[in-house]
Protein backbone atom coordinates (compact mmCIF):
# COMPACT_ATOMS: atom_id res chain seq x y z
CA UNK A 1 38.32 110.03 135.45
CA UNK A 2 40.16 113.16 136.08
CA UNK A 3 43.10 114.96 134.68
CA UNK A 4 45.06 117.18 137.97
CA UNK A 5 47.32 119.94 136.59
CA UNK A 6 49.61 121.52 139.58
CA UNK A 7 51.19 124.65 139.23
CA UNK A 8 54.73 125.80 139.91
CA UNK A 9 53.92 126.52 143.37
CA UNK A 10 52.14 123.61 144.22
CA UNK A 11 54.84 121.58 143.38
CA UNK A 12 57.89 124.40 144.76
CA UNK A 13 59.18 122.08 147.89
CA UNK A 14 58.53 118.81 149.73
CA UNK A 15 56.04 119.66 151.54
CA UNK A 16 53.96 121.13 148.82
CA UNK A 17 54.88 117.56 146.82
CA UNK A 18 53.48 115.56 149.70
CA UNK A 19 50.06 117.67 149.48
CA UNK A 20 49.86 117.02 145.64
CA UNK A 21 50.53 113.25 146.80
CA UNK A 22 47.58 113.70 149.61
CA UNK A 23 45.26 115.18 147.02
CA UNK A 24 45.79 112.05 144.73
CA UNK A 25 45.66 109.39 146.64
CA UNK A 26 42.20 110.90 148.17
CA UNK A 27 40.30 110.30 145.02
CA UNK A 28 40.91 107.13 142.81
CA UNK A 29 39.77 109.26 139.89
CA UNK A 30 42.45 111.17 139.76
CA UNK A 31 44.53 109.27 137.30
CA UNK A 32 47.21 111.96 135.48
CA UNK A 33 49.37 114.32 137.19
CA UNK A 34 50.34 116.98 134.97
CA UNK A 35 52.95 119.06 136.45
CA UNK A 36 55.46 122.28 136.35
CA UNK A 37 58.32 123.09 137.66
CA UNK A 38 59.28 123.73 140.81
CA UNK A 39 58.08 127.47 141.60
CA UNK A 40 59.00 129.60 144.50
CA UNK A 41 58.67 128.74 147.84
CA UNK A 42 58.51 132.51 148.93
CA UNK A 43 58.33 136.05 147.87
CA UNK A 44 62.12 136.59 147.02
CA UNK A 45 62.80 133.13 145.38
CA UNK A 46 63.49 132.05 141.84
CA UNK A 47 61.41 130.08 139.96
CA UNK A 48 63.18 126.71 138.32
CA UNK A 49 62.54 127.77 134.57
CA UNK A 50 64.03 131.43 135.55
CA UNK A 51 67.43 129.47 136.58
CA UNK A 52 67.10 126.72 133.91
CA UNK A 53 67.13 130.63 131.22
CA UNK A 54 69.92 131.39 133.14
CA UNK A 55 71.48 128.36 132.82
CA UNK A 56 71.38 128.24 128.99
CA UNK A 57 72.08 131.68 128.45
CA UNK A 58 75.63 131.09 130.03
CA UNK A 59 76.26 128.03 127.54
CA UNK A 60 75.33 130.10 124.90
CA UNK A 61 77.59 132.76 125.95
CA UNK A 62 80.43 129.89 126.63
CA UNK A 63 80.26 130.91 130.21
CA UNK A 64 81.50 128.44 133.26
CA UNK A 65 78.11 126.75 133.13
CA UNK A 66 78.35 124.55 136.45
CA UNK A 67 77.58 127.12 139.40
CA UNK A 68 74.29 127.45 137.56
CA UNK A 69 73.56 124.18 136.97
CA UNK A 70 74.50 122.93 140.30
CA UNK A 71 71.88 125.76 141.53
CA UNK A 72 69.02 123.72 139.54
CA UNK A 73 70.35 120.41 140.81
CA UNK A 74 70.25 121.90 144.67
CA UNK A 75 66.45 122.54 144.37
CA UNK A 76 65.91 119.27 143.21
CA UNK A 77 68.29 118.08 145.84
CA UNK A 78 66.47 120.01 148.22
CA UNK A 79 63.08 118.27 147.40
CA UNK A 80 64.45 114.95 147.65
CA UNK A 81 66.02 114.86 150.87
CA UNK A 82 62.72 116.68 152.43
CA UNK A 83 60.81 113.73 150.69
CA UNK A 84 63.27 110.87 152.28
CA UNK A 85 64.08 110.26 148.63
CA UNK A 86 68.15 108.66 148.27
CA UNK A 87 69.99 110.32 145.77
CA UNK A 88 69.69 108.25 142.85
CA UNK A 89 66.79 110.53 141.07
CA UNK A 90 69.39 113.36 141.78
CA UNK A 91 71.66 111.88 139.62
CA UNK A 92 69.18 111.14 136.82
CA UNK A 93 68.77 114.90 136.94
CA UNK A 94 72.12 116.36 136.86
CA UNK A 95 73.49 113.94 134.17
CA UNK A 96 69.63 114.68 132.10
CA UNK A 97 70.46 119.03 132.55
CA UNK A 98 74.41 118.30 131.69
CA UNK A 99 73.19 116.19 128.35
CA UNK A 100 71.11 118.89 127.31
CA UNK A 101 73.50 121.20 127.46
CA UNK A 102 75.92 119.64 125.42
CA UNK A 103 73.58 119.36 122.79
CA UNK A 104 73.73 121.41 119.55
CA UNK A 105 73.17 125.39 119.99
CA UNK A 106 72.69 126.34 116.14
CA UNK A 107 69.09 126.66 117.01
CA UNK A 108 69.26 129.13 119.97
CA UNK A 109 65.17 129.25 120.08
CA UNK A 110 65.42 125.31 120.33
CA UNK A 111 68.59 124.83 122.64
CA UNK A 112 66.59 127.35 125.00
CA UNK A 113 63.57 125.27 124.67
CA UNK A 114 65.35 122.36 125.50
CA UNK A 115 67.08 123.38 128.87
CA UNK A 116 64.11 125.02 129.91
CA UNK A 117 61.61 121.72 129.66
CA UNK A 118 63.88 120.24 131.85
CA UNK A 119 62.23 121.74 134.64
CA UNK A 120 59.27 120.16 133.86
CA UNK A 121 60.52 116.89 132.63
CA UNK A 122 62.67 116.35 135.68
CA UNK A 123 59.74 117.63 138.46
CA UNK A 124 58.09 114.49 136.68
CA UNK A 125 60.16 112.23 137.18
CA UNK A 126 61.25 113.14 140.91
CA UNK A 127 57.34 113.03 141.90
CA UNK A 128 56.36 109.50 140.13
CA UNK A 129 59.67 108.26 142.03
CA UNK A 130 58.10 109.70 145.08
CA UNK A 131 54.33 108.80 144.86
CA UNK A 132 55.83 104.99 144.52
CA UNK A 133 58.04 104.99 147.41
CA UNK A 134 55.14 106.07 149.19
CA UNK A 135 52.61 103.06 147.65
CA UNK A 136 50.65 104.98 144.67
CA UNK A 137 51.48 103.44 141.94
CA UNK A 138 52.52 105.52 139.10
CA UNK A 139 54.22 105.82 136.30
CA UNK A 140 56.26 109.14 134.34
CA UNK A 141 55.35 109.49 130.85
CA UNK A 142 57.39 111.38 128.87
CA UNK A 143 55.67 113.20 126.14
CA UNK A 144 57.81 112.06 123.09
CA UNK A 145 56.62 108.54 123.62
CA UNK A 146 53.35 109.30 124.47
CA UNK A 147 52.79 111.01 121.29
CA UNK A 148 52.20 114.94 121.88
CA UNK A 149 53.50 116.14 118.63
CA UNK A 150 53.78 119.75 117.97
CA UNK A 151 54.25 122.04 114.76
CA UNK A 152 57.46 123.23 113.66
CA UNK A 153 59.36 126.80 113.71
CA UNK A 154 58.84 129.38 112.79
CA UNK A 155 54.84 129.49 113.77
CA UNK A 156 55.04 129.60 117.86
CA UNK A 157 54.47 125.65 119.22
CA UNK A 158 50.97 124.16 119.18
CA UNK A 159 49.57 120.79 119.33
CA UNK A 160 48.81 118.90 115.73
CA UNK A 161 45.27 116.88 115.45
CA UNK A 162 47.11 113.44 116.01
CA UNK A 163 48.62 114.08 119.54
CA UNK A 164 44.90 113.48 120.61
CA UNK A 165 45.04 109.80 119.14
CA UNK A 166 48.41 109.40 120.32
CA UNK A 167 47.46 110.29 124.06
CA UNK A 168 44.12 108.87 124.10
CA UNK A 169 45.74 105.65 124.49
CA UNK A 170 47.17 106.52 128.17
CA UNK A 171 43.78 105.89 129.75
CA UNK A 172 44.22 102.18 129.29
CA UNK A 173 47.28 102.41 131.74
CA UNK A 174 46.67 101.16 135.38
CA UNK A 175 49.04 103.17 136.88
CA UNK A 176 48.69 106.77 137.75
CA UNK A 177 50.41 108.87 134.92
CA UNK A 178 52.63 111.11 135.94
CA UNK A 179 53.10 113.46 132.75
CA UNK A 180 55.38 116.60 132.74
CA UNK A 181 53.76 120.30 130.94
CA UNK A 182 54.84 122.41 129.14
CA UNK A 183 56.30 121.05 125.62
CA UNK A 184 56.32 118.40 122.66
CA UNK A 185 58.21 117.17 120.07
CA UNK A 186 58.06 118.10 116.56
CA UNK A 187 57.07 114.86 113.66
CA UNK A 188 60.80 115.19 113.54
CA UNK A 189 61.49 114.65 117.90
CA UNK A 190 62.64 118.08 118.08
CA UNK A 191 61.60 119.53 121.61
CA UNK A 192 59.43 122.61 121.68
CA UNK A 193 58.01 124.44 124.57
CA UNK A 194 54.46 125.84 124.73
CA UNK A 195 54.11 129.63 125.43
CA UNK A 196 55.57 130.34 129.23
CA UNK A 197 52.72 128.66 131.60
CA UNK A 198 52.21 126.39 128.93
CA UNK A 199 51.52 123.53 131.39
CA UNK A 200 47.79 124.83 131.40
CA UNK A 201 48.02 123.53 128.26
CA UNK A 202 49.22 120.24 128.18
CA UNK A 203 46.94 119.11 130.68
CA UNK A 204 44.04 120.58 128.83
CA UNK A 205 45.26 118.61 125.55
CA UNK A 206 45.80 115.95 128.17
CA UNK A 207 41.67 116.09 129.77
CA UNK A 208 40.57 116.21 125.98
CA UNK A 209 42.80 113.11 124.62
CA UNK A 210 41.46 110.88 127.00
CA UNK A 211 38.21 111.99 127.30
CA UNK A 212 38.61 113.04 130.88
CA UNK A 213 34.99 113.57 132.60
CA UNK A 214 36.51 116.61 134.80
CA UNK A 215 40.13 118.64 134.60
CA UNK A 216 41.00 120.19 137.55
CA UNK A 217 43.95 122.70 137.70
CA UNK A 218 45.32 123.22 140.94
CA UNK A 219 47.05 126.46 141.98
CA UNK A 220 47.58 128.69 145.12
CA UNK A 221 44.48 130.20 145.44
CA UNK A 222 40.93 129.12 146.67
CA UNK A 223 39.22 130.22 143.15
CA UNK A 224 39.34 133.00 140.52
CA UNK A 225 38.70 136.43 141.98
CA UNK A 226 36.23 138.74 140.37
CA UNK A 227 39.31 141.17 140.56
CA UNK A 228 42.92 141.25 141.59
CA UNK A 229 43.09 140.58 145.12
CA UNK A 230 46.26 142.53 145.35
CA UNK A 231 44.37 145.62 144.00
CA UNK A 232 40.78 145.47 145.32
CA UNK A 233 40.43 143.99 148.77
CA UNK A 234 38.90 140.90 149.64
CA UNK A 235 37.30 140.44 146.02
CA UNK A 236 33.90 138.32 145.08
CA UNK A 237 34.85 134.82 144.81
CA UNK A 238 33.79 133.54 141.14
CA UNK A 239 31.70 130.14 141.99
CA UNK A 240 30.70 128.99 138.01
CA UNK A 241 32.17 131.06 134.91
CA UNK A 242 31.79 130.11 131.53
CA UNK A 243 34.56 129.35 129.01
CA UNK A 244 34.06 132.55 126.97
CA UNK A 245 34.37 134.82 130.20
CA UNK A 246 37.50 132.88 131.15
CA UNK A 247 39.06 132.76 128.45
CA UNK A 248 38.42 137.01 127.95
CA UNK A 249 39.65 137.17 131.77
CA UNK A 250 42.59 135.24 130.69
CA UNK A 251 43.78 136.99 128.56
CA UNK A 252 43.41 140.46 129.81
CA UNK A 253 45.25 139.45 132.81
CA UNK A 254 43.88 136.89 134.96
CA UNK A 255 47.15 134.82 135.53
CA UNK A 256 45.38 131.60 137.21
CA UNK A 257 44.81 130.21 133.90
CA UNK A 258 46.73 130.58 130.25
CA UNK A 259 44.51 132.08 127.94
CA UNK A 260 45.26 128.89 125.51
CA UNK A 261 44.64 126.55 127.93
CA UNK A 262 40.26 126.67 127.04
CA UNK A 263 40.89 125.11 123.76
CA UNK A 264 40.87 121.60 124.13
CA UNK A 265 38.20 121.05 126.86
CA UNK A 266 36.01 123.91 125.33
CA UNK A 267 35.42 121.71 122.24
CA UNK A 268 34.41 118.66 124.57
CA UNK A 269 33.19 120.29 126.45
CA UNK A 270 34.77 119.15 129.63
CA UNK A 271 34.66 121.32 132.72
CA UNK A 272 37.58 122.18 134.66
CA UNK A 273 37.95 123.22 137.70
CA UNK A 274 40.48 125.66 139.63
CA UNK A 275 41.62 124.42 142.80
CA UNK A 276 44.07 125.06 145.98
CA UNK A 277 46.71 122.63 146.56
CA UNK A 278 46.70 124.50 150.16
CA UNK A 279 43.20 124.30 151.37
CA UNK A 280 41.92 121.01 148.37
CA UNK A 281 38.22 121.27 150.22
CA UNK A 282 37.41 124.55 149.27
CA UNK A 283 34.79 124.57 146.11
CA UNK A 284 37.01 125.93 143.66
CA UNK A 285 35.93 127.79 140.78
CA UNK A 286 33.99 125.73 137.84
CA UNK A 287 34.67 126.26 134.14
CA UNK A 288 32.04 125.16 132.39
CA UNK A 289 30.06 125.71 129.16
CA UNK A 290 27.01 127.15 130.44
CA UNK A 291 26.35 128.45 134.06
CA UNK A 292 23.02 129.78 136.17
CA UNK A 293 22.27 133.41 135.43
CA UNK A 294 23.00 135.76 138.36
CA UNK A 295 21.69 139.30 138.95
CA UNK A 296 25.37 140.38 138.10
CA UNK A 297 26.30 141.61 134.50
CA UNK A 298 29.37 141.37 134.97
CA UNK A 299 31.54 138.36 135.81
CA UNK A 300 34.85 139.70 136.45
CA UNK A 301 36.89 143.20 136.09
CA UNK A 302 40.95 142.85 134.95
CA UNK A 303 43.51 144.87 133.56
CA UNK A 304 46.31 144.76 131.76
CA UNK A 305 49.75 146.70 131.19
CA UNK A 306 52.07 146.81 128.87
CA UNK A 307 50.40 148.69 125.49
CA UNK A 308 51.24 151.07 122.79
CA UNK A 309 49.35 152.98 120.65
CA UNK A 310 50.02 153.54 116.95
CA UNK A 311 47.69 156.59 115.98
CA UNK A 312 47.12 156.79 112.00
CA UNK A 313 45.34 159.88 110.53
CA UNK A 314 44.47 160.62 106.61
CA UNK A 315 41.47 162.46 105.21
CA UNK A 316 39.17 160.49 103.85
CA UNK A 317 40.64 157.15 104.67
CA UNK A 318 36.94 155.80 104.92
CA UNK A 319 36.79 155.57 101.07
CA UNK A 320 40.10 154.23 100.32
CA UNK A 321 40.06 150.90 99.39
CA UNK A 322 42.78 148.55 101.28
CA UNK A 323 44.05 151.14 103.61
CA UNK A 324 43.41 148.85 107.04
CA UNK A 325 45.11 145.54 105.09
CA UNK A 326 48.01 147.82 103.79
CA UNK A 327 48.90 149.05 107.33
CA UNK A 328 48.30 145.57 108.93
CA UNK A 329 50.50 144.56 106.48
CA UNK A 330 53.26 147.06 107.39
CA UNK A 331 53.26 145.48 110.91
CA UNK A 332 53.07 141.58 109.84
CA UNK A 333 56.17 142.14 107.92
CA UNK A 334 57.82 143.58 111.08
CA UNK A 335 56.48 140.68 113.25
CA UNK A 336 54.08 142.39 114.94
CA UNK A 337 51.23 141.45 116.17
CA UNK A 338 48.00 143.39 116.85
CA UNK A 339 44.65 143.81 119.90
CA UNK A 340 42.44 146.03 118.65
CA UNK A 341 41.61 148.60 115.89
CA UNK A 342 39.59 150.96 116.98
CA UNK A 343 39.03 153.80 113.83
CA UNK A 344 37.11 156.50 113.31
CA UNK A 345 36.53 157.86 109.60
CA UNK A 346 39.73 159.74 109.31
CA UNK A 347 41.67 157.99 111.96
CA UNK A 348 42.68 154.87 113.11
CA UNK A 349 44.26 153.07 116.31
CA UNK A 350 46.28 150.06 116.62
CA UNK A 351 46.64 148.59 120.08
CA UNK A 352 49.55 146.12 120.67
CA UNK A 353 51.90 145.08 122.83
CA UNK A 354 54.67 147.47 123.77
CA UNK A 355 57.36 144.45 123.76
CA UNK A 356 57.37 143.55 119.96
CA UNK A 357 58.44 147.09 119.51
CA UNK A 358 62.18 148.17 119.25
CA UNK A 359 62.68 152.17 118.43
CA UNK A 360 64.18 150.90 115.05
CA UNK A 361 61.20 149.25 114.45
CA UNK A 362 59.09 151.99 115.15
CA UNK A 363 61.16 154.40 113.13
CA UNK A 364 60.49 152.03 110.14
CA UNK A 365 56.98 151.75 110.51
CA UNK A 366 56.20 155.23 110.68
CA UNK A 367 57.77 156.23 107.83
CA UNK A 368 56.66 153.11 105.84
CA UNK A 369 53.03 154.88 106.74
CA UNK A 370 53.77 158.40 106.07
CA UNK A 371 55.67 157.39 102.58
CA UNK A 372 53.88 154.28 101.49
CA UNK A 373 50.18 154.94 102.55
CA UNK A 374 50.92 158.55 102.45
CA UNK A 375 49.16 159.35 105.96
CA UNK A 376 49.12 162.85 107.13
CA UNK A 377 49.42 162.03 110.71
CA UNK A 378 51.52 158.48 112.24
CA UNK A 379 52.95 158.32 116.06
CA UNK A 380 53.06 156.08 118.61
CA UNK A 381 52.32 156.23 122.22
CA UNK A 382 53.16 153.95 125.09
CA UNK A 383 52.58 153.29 128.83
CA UNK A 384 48.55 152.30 128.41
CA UNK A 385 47.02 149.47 130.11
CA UNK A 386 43.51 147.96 128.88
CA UNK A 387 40.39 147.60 131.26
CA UNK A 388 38.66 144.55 130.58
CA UNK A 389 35.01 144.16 132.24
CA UNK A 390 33.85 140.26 131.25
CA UNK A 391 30.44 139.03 131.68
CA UNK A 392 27.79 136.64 130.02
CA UNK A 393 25.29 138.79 130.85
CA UNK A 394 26.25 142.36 129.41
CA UNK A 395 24.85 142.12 125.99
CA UNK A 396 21.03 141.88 127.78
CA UNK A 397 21.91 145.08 130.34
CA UNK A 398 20.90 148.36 129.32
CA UNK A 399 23.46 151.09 129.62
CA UNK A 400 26.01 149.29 131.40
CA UNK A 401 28.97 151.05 128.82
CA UNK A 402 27.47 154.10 130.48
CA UNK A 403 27.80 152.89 133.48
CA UNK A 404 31.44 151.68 133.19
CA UNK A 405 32.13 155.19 131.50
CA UNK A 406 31.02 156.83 134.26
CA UNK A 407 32.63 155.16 136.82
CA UNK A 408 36.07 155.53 135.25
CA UNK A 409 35.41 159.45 135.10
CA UNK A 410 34.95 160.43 138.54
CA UNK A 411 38.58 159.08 138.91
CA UNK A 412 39.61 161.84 136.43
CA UNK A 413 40.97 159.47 134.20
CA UNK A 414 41.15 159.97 130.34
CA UNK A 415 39.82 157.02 128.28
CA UNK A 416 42.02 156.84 125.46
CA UNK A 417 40.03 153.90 123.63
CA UNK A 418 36.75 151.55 123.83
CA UNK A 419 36.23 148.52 122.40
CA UNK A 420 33.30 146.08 122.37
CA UNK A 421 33.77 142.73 121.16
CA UNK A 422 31.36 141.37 118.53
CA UNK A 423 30.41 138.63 121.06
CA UNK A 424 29.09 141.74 123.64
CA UNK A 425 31.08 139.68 126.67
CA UNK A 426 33.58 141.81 127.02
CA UNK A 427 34.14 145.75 126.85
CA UNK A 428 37.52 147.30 126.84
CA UNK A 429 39.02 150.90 127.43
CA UNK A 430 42.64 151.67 127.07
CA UNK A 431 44.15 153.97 129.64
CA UNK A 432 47.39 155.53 130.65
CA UNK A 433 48.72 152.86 133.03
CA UNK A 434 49.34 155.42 136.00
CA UNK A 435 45.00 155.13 136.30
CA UNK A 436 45.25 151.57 136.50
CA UNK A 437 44.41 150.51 139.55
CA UNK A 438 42.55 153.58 140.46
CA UNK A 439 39.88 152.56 137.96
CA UNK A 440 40.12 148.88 138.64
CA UNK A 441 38.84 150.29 142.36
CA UNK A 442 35.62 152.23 140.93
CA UNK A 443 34.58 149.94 138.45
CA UNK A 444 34.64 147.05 141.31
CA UNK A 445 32.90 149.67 143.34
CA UNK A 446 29.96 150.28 140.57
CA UNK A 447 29.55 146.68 140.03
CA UNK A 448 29.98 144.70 142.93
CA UNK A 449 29.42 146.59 145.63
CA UNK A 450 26.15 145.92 147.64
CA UNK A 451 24.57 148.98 146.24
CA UNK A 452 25.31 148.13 142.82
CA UNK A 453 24.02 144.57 143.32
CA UNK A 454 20.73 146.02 144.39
């Protein structure tokens, strides 16, 4: 039994819907159909969810909402027709996006959430309508009956242990499920969205609820890359890669798959596969638990934009007691999250992301360090990206940190940080974002190159 997630672009336009339709009905074991919204159908276009923001930031803003909304209800439109569909589902859509909008707006967070699972909720239904007409017999599931419960604000949305029980109980259907990703409800039905590409998710809560012996996610792209294709050309192809180095790859940039998305199956242990809607034959890449050793190191090279830097200095912060929980306490209390903490004696470093910051926020939280925990020395700096090099194998290769180090200067390039993780699969170094890609290039060069390969 297998649980098929399709991506945004699989499921853009008619004729990507009637390859998802293909795909399923080629293998009887492909029994739920997670799926997202309509994506783009080319370079320039918008994505469904992008409109559907749109959309409810013009009620919010007690805007003329119906231009927008009829601009949702034309791609849907659009899908239809090209699927010989008449316009009843239509319908169903418009009068589902023009409830939702009437709904209450107190909750902007939740109102937002709400338009914006439409996209999902409504791709759902329009497919399971379509995969009957066309003699599959399915069935849309919405996930408020099904059971996938979620927490409550303010924590961001996550699955709670009974949604498992609740969904488990989908596998006795005989019809294909047709299941739309991306949110829950609340114990309460309040609808809440997973974290954007949260569909990743519900099908991997989906694989794991009903025990599912293989969860294949299908995007628009043969397999994962050992690097950005866009970057380095005509990267490795990744055949078997364990959850760990996904997971790392994930989230340092690797957009295939959300970095969430591991959880569920990881525990089962349940492999899952990433495949292309455009070419279903090709292998794929396997997620799996454990895979065969390789005379590669490393598994995979990404990078990702988008950091600051706050620098801390104080003599003799080494024997002060509480200093690291005092400043990590600063930031909590400004919502603010944190990477890495790299620290030296007298020093220390605290990688985040660049978008939780506001300048009033960083105002405050230097002078909450220099007053409070009465540091000689607090600044931030932005514009860095981190270098992520992944791989199973690293903690059992001699010198490859020197390696990596050396690669990245003979492009010139200052490293402004490195980090190993305690779990020695991945290595890190923060750098100014205009080296990016430059150093992406010579650290695929030193490790997968023929001559590094040996």
């Amino acid at each position: 039994m297998k649980v098929c997630k399709f991506g945004g672009t699989s499921v853009a336009s008619a004729e990507q819907i009637k390859k998802v339709a293909a795909i399923i009905k080629a293998d009887p074991s492909r029994k739920f159909v997670v799926v997202s919204a309509p994506g783009k159908r080319f370079d320039t276009d918008t994505k469904v969810t992008d409109l559907l923001i749109e959309l409810s930031n013009a009620a919010l803003q007690k805007k003329d909402i119906n231009e927008k909304l009829q601009l949702v209800v034309n791609r849907y439109k659009e899908i239809a027709i090209g699927l010989n569909m008449d316009g009843k589902i239509c319908k169903v859509i418009e009068d589902d996006l023009r409830l939702r909008i009437s709904q209450d707006q107190t909750e902007v967070e939740l109102f937002v959430d709400n338009i914006k699972a439409s996209g999902e909720d409504n791709n759902a239904k329009l497919i399971a309508t379509y995969f009957t007409s066309i003699g599959l017999r399915s069935q849309y599931i919405d996930p408020k009956s099904a059971g996938l419960v979620v927490n409550d604000l303010p924590e961001r949305a996550q699955e709670l242990p009974e949604a498992y029980d609740n969904l488990s109980t989908l596998k006795n259907l005989s019809e294909i499920v047709v299941f739309p990703g991306f949110f829950g409800y609340t114990k309460e039905g309040v609808l809440r969205t997973f974290d954007r590409g949260g569909s990743d998710i519900t099908g991997s809560i989906l694989a794991a609820a009903v025990r599912a012996d293989l969860y294949e996610n299908f995007t628009d792209v043969d397999s994962v890359f050992t690097a950005n294709p866009r970057v380095i050309n005509s990267p490795v192809e990744i055949e078997e890669i364990t959850y760990r180095e996904m997971r790392e790859l994930s989230y340092a940039g690797f957009s295939v798959f959300h970095d969430e998305a591991l959880r569920p199956v990881f525990k089962l242990g349940i492999p899952v596969c990433i495949k292309n809607t455009n070419n279903p034959s090709a292998p794929g890449t396997r997620i799996v638990s454990e895979r065969k050793k390789t005379k590669r190191p490393v598994t995979g090279i990404t990078a990702d934009s988008g950091f600051s830097i706050l620098y801390v200095s104080k003599y003799l912060m080494n024997r002060e007691i509480g200093f690291g929980r005092k400043l990590l306490q600063i930031l909590e209390e400004e919502d603010i999250s944190y990477e890495h903490t790299p620290s030296g004696l007298d020093d220390i470093s605290v990688i985040l992301r660049s978008y939780q910051l506001t300048p009033e926020k960083e105002e405050r939280i230097i002078n909450r360090v220099l007053n409070e925990l009465h540091a000689e020395d607090a600044h931030f700096r932005h514009d860095f990206s981190m270098i992520v090099i992944v791989g199973e194998g690293m903690n059992n290769s001699t010198g490859l940190a020197a390696r990596a180090a050396t690669a990245i200067s003979r492009t010139g390039a200052n490293i402004e940080m490195i980090n190993q993780g305690s779990s020695e699969v991945s290595l890190s170094f923060g750098v100014h974002k205009s080296n990016e890609n430059m150093i992406l290039r010579e650290l695929y060069k030193e490790f997968f190159s023929a001559v590094a390969v040996g």
